[in-house]
Protein backbone atom coordinates (compact mmCIF):
# COMPACT_ATOMS: atom_id res chain seq x y z
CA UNK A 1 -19.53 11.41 -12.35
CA UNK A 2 -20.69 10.20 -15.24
CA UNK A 3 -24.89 10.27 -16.16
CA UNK A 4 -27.47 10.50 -18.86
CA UNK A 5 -30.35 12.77 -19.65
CA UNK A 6 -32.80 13.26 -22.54
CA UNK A 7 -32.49 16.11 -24.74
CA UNK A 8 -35.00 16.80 -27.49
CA UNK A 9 -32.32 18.21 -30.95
CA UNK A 10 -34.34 21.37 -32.37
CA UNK A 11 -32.00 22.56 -34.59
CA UNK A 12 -32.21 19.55 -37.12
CA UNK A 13 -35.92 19.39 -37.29
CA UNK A 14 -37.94 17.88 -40.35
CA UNK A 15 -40.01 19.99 -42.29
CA UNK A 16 -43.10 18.75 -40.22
CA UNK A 17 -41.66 19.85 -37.02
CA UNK A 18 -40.24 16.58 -35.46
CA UNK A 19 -37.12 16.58 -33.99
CA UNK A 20 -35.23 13.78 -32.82
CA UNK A 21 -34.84 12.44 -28.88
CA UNK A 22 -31.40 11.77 -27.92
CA UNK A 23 -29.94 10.70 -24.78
CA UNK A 24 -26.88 12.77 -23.64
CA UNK A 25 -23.99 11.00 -21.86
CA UNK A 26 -22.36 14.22 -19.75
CA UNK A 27 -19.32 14.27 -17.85
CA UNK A 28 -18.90 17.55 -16.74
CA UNK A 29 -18.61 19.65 -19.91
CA UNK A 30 -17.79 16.45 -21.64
CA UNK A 31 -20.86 14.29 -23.60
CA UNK A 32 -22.04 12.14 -26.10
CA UNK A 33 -25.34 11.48 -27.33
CA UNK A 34 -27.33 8.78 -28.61
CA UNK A 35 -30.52 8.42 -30.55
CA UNK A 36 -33.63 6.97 -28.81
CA UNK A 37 -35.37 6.93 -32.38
CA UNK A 38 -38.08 8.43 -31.50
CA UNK A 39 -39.14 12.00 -32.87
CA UNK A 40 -41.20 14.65 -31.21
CA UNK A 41 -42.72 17.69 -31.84
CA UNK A 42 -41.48 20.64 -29.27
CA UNK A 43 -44.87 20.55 -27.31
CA UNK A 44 -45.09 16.58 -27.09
CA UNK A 45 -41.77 16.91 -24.76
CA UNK A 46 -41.97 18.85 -21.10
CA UNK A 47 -38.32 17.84 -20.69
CA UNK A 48 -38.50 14.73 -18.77
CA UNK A 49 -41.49 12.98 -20.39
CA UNK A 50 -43.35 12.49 -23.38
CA UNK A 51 -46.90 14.29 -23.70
CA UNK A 52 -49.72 15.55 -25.79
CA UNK A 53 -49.54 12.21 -27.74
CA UNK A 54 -52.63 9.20 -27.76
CA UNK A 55 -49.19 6.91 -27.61
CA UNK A 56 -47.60 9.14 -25.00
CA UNK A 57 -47.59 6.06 -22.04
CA UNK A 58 -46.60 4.00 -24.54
CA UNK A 59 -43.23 6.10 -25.24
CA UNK A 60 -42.34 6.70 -22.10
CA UNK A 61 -41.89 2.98 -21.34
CA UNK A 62 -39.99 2.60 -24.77
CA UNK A 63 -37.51 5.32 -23.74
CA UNK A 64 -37.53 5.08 -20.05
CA UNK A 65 -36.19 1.29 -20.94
CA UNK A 66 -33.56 2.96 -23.43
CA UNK A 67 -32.11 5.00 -20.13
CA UNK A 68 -32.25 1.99 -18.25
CA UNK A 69 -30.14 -0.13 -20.54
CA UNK A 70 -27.74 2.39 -21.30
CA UNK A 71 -27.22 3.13 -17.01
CA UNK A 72 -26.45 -0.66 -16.66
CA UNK A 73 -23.88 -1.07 -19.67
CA UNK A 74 -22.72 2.48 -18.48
CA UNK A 75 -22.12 0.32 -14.83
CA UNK A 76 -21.14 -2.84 -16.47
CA UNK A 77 -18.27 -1.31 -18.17
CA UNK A 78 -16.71 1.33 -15.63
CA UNK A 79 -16.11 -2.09 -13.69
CA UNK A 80 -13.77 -2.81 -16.61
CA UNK A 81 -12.55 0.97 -18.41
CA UNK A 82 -11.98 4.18 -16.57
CA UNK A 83 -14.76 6.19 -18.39
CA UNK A 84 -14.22 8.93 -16.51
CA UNK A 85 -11.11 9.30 -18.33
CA UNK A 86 -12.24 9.08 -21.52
CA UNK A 87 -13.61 11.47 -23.87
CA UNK A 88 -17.85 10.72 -23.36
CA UNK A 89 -17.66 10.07 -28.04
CA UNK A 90 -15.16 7.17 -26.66
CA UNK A 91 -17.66 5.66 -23.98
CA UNK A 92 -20.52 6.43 -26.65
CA UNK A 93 -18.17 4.30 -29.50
CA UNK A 94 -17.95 1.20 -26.46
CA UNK A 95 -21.58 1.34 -25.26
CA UNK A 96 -21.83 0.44 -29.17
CA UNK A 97 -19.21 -1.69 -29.35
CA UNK A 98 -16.29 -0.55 -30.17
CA UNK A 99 -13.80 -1.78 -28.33
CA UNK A 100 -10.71 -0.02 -29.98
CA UNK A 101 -7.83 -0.37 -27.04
CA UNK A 102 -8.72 2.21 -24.03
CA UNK A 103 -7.28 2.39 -20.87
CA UNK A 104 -9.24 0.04 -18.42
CA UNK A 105 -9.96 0.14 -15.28
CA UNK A 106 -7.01 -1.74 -13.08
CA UNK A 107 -9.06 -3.65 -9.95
CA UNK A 108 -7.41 -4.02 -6.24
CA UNK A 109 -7.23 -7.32 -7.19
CA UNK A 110 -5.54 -7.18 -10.41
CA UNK A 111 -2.49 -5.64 -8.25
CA UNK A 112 -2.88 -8.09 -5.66
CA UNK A 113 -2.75 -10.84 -7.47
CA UNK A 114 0.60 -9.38 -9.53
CA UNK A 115 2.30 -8.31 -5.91
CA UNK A 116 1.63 -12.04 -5.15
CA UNK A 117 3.94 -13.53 -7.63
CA UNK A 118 6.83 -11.90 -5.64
CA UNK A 119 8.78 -14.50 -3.36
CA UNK A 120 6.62 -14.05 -0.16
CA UNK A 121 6.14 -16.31 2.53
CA UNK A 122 2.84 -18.61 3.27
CA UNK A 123 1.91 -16.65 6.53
CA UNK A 124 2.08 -12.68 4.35
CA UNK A 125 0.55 -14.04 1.42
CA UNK A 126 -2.01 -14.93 4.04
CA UNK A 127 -1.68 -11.25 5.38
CA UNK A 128 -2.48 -9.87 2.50
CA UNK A 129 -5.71 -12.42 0.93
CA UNK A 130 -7.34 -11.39 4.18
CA UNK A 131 -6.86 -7.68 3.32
CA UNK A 132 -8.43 -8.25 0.17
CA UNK A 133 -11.25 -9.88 1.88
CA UNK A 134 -11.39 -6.73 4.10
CA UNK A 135 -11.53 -4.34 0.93
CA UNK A 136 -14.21 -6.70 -0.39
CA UNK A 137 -16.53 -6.97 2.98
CA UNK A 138 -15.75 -3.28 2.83
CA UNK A 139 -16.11 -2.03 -1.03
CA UNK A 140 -17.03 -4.74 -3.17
CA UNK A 141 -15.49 -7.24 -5.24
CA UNK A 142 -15.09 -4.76 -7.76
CA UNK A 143 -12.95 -1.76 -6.02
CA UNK A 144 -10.85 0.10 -8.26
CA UNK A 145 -7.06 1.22 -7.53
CA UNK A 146 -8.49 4.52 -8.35
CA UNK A 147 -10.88 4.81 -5.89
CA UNK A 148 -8.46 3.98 -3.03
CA UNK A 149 -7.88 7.58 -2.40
CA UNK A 150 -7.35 9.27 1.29
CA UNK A 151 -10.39 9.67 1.93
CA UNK A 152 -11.15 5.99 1.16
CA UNK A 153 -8.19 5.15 3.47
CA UNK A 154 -9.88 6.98 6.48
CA UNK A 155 -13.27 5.37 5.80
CA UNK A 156 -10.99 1.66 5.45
CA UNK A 157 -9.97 2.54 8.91
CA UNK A 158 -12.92 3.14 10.70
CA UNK A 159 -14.78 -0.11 9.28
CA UNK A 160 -11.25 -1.80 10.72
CA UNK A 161 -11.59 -0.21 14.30
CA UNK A 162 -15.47 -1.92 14.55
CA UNK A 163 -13.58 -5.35 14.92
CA UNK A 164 -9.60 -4.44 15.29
CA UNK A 165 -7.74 -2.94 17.97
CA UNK A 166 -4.81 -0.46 17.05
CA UNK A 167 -2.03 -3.07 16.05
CA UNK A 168 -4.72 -5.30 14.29
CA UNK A 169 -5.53 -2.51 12.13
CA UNK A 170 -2.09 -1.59 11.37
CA UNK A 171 -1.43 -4.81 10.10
CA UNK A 172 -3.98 -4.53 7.43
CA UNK A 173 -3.52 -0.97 6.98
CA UNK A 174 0.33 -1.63 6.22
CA UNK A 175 -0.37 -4.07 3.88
CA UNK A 176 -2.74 -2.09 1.66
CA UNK A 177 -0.24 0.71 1.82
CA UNK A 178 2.23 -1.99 0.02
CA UNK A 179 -0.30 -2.54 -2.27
CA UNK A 180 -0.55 1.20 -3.23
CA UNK A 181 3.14 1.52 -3.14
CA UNK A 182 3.24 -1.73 -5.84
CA UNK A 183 0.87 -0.04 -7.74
CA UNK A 184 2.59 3.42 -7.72
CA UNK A 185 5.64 2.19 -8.82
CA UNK A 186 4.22 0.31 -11.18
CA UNK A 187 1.80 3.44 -12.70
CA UNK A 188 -0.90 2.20 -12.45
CA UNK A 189 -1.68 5.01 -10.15
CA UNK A 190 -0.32 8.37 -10.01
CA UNK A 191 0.15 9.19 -6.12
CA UNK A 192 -0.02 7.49 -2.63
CA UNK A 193 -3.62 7.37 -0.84
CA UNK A 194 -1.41 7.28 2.39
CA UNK A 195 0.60 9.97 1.72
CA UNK A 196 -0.68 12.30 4.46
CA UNK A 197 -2.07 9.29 6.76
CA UNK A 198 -0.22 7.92 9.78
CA UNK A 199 -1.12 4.18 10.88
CA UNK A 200 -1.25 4.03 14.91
CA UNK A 201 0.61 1.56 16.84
CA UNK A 202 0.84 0.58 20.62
CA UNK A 203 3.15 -1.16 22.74
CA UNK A 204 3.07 -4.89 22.18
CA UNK A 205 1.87 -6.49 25.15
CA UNK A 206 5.38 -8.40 26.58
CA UNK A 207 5.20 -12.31 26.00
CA UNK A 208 7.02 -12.93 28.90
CA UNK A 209 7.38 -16.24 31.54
CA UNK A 210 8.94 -15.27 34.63
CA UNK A 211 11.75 -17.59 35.51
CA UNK A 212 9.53 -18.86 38.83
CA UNK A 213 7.04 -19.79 36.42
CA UNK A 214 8.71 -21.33 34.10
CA UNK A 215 10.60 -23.67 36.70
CA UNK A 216 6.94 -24.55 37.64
CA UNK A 217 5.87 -25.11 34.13
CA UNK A 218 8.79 -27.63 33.49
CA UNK A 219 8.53 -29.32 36.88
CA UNK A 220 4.42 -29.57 37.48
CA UNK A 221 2.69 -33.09 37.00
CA UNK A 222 1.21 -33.07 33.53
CA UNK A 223 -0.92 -35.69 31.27
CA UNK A 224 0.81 -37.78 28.51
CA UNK A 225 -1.05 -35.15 26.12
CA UNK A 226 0.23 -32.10 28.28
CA UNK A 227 3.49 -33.38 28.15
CA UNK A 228 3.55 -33.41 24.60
CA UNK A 229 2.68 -30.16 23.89
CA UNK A 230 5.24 -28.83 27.02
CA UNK A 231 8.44 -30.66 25.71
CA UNK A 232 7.26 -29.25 22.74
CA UNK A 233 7.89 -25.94 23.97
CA UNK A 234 10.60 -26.18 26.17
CA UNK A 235 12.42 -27.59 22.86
CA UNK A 236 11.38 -24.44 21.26
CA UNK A 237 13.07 -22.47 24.43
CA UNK A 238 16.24 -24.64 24.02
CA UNK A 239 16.62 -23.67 20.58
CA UNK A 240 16.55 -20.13 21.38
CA UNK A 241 13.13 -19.46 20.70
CA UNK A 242 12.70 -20.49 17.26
CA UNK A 243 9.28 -20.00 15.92
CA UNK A 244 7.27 -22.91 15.53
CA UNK A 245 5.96 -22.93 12.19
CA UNK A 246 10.16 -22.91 11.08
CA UNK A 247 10.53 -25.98 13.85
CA UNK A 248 7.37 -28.23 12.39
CA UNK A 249 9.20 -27.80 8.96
CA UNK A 250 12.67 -28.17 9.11
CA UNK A 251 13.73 -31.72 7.72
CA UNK A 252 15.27 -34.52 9.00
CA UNK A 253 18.56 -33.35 7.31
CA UNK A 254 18.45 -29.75 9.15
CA UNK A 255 20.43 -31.06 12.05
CA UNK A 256 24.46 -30.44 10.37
CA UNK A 257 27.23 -31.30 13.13
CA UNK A 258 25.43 -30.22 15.27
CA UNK A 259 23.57 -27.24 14.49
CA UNK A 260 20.19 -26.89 13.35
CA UNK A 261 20.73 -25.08 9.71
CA UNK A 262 17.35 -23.32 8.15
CA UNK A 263 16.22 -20.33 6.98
CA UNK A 264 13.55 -18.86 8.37
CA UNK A 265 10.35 -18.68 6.32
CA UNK A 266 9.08 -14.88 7.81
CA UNK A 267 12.92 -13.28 7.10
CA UNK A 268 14.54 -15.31 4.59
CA UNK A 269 17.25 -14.99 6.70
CA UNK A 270 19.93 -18.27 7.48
CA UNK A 271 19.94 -19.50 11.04
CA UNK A 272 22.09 -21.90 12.74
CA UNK A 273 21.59 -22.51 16.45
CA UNK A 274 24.01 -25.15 17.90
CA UNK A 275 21.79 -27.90 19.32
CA UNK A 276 22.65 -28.44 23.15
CA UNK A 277 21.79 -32.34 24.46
CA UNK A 278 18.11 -31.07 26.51
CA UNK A 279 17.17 -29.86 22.72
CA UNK A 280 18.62 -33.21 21.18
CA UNK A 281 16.89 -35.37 23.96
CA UNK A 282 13.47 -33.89 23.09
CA UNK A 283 14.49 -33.92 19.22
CA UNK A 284 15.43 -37.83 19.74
CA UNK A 285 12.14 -38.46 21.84
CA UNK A 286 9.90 -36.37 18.69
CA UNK A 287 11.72 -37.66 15.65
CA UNK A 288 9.26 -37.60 12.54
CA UNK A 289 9.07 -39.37 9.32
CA UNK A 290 9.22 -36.61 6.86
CA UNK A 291 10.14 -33.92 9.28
CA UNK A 292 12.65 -32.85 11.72
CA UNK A 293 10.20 -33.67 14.69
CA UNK A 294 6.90 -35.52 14.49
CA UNK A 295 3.72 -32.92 15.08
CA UNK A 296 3.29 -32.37 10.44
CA UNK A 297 3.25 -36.61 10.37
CA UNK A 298 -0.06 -36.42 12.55
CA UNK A 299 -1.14 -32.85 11.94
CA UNK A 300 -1.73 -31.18 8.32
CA UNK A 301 -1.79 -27.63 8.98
CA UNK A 302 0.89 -25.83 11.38
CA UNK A 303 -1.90 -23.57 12.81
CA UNK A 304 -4.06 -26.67 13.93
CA UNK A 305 -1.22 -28.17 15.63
CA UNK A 306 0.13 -24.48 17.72
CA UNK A 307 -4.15 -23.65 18.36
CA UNK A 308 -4.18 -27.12 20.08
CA UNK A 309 -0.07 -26.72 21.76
CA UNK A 310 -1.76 -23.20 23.21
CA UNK A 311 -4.62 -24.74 24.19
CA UNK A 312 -3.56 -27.86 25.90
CA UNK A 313 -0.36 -25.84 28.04
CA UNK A 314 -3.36 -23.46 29.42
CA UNK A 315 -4.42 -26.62 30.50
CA UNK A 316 -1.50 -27.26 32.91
CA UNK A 317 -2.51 -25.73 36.59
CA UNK A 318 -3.62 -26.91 39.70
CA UNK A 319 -6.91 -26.79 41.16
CA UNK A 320 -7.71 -24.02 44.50
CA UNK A 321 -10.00 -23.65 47.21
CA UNK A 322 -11.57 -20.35 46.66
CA UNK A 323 -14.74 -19.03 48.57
CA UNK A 324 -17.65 -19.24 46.62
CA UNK A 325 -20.13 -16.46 46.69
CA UNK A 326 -22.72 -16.36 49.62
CA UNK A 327 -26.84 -16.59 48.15
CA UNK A 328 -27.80 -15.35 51.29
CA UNK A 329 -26.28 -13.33 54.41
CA UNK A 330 -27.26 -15.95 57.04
CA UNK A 331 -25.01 -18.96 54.96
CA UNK A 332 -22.70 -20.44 55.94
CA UNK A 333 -19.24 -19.65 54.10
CA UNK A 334 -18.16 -22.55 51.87
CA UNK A 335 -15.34 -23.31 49.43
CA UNK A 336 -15.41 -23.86 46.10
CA UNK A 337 -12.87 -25.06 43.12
CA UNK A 338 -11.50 -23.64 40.55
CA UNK A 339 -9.07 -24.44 38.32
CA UNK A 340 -6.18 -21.40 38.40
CA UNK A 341 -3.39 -22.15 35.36
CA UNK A 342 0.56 -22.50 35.85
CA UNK A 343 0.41 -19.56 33.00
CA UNK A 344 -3.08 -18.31 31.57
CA UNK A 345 -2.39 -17.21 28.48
CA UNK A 346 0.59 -18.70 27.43
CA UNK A 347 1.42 -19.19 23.47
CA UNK A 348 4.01 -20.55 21.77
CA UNK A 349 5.66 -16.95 20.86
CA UNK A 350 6.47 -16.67 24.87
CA UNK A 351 9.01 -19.26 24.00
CA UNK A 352 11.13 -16.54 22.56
CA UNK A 353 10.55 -13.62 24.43
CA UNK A 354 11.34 -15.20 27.61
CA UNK A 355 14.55 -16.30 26.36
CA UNK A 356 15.24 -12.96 25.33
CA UNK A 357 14.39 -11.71 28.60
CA UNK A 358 16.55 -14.17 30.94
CA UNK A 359 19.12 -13.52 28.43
CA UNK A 360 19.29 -9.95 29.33
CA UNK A 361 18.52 -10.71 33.13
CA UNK A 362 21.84 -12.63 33.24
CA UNK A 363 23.99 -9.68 31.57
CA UNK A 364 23.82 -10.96 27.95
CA UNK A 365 23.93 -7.74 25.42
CA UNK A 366 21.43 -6.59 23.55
CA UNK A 367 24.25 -7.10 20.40
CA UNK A 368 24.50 -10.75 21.04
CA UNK A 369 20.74 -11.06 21.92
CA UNK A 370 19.77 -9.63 18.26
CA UNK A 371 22.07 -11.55 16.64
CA UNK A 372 20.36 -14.61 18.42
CA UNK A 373 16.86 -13.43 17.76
CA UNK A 374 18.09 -13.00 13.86
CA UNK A 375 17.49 -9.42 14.47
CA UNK A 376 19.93 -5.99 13.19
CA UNK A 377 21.92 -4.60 15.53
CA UNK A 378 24.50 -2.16 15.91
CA UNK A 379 25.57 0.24 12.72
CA UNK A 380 24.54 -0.40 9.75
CA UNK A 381 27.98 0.16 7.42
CA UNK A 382 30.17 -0.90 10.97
CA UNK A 383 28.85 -4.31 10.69
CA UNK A 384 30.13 -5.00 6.94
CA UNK A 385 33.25 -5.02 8.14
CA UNK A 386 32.65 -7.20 11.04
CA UNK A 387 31.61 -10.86 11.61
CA UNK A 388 29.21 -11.35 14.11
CA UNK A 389 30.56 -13.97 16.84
CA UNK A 390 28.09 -16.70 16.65
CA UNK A 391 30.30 -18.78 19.41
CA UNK A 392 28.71 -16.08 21.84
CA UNK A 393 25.30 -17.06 21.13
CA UNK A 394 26.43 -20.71 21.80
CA UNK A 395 27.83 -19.58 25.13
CA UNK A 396 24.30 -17.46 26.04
CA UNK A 397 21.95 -19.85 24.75
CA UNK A 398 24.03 -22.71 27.50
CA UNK A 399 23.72 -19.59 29.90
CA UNK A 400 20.24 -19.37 29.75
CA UNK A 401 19.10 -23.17 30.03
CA UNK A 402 21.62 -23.63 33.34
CA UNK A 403 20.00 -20.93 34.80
CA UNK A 404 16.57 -22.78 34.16
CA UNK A 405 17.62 -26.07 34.89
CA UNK A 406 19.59 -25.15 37.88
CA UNK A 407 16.69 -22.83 39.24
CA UNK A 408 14.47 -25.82 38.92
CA UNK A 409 16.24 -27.75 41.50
């Protein structure tokens, strides 16, 4: 780490015994020094301060300012140049303005921002401005690709565990590890902080609607606004569980005989799920303006719209008699309401894994199932040579919403 001291020269002394006060810049073995312009005599320095002088105070202020000023453009510029790369007569010829072309110091950000101009979708680009806002709560603004090291990886993880679980961490964790990757690659730096770190996972929690519930859920008394946000995503379900944020912006010209043609924003990937009349009722009854269905012509944001959908189908239940809790032994028992939900935490990502799951209930295979949920299946060089069957998805998709429709009966 680079620092300063003083250093009083006594080999180039004047013939009246003063010698001049220079300020070393030392990196390791490595420095650099530069003249406070002040000269002392051999007993008016103790090696820290000036003494034995009338004017002693007053040069202690003159060059304890000098240190100062030098420490902050010392800190000032290893935000911008690795000086701890440099030869110390290279930092001495930039503290004093010499800016002949050195290797500078390459910010987080820097890469960030150049990782960003790769085609990446609106939801990871939002991945990965929150991990800079993580590095930043966590480092500073001005954290340095060189200073993401292992060690700075472990201490990244343990400020994420204070507010993240195992998978939320991960997230982040995965995405810096991209970062360092880009930046590898890209030489800006030399190895991988994450080389000899493993980022946890756990089981993701299952997203799952049992059939009984979801017959209830289609067939319970709702409000106009409830009803809504339920048809909503029951379309979803009829369209094999298409995520929402691909559903709110497909356009009116998605629908091609027949099939809803897009490609999905996460994957990239080309989709086309063959629209079966309870999806086309619900499509007819939501038609937008500018959109494929109406919810972007009232609502700006996609997030706004899916935090109220998941709010308002927690909202569908019934209320229960339930005892309520005695204040005394000699009361008499009473009842009390509450309000118990059709499904209490339901989101809009249940829509898919439910359909998943009844799929498999009813015999579908996994093969067909992937290929549904957009997913890879089977071997890798096998399927070159083979076309997946998309009329089986047709036939498993009408499979699935029979089995709802006729369960609801």
């Amino acid at each position: 780490m680079i620092h300063t001291r003083f250093y009083l020269e006594g080999r180039y002394s004047t013939k009246s015994g003063y010698s001049n006060l220079l300020l070393r810049i030392i990196n390791n073995a490595d420095w650099a020094a530069v003249s406070t312009h002040v000269k002392l005599k051999p007993t008016e320095w103790d090696g820290s301060c000036v003494i034995n002088r009338p004017d002693a105070a007053h040069l202690n202020i003159i060059i304890n300012k000098f240190k100062a000023d030098i420490d902050i453009k010392l800190l000032n510029l290893s935000l911008e140049y690795d000086l701890e790369s440099m030869r110390m007569s290279q930092v001495k010829n930039l503290l004093q303005g010499d800016k002949t072309p050195l290797k500078k110091c390459i910010l987080f950000s820097d890469v960030l921002a150049q990782y960003l101009n790769n085609d990446l979708s609106a939801g990871t680009r939002e991945i990965y401005n929150t991990v800079l806002t993580k590095v930043t709560l966590f480092s500073g603004k001005s954290t340095r690709m060189k200073d993401i090291d292992h060690e700075y990886v472990v201490a990244f993880n343990k400020f994420l565990a204070q507010t993240q679980g195992v998978n939320g961490r991960g997230i982040y964790l995965r995405s810096l590890r991209a970062i360092c990757n880009y930046a590898l690659h890209t030489g800006v730096i030399d190895k991988s902080p994450f080389a000899h770190f493993s980022i946890r996972t756990e089981p993701t929690k299952h997203r799952v609607i049992e059939l009984s519930q979801l017959c209830n859920l289609l067939a319970h008394q709702v409000t106009p606004k409830q009803e809504r946000y339920r048809d909503y995503f029951f379309l979803m379900f009829y369209l094999i569980g298409i995520n929402a944020t691909d559903l709110l912006n497909a356009k009116p010209d998605a629908i091609v005989n027949g099939r809803l043609e897009y490609v999905r924003a996460k994957t990239h990937k080309k989709y086309s799920i063959k629209v079966e009349p309870e999806a086309q009722v619900l499509l007819d009854k939501y038609r937008g303006k500018e959109h494929l269905v109406e919810a972007l012509d009232h609502c700006k944001a996609v997030k706004s719209f899916l935090h109220m959908m998941n709010d308002s189908l927690r909202t569908i239940g019934d209320e229960v008699e339930v005892p309520a809790p005695a204040t005394s032994l000699f009361e008499e028992p009473k009842m009390a309401k509450q309000f118990v939900p059709v499904i209490p935490d339901i989101t809009t990502y249940y829509a898919r894994h439910t359909w998943a799951t009844i799929a498999h209930s009813l015999g579908v295979s996994i093969d067909v199932i992937s290929q549904a949920l957009g997913h890879s299946f089977g071997n890798r060089v096998t399927m070159i040579y083979v076309k997946p069957d998309q009329q089986k998805v047709d036939l498993a998709n009408r499979l699935v919403i029979d089995t709802l429709l006729s369960t609801s009966l």
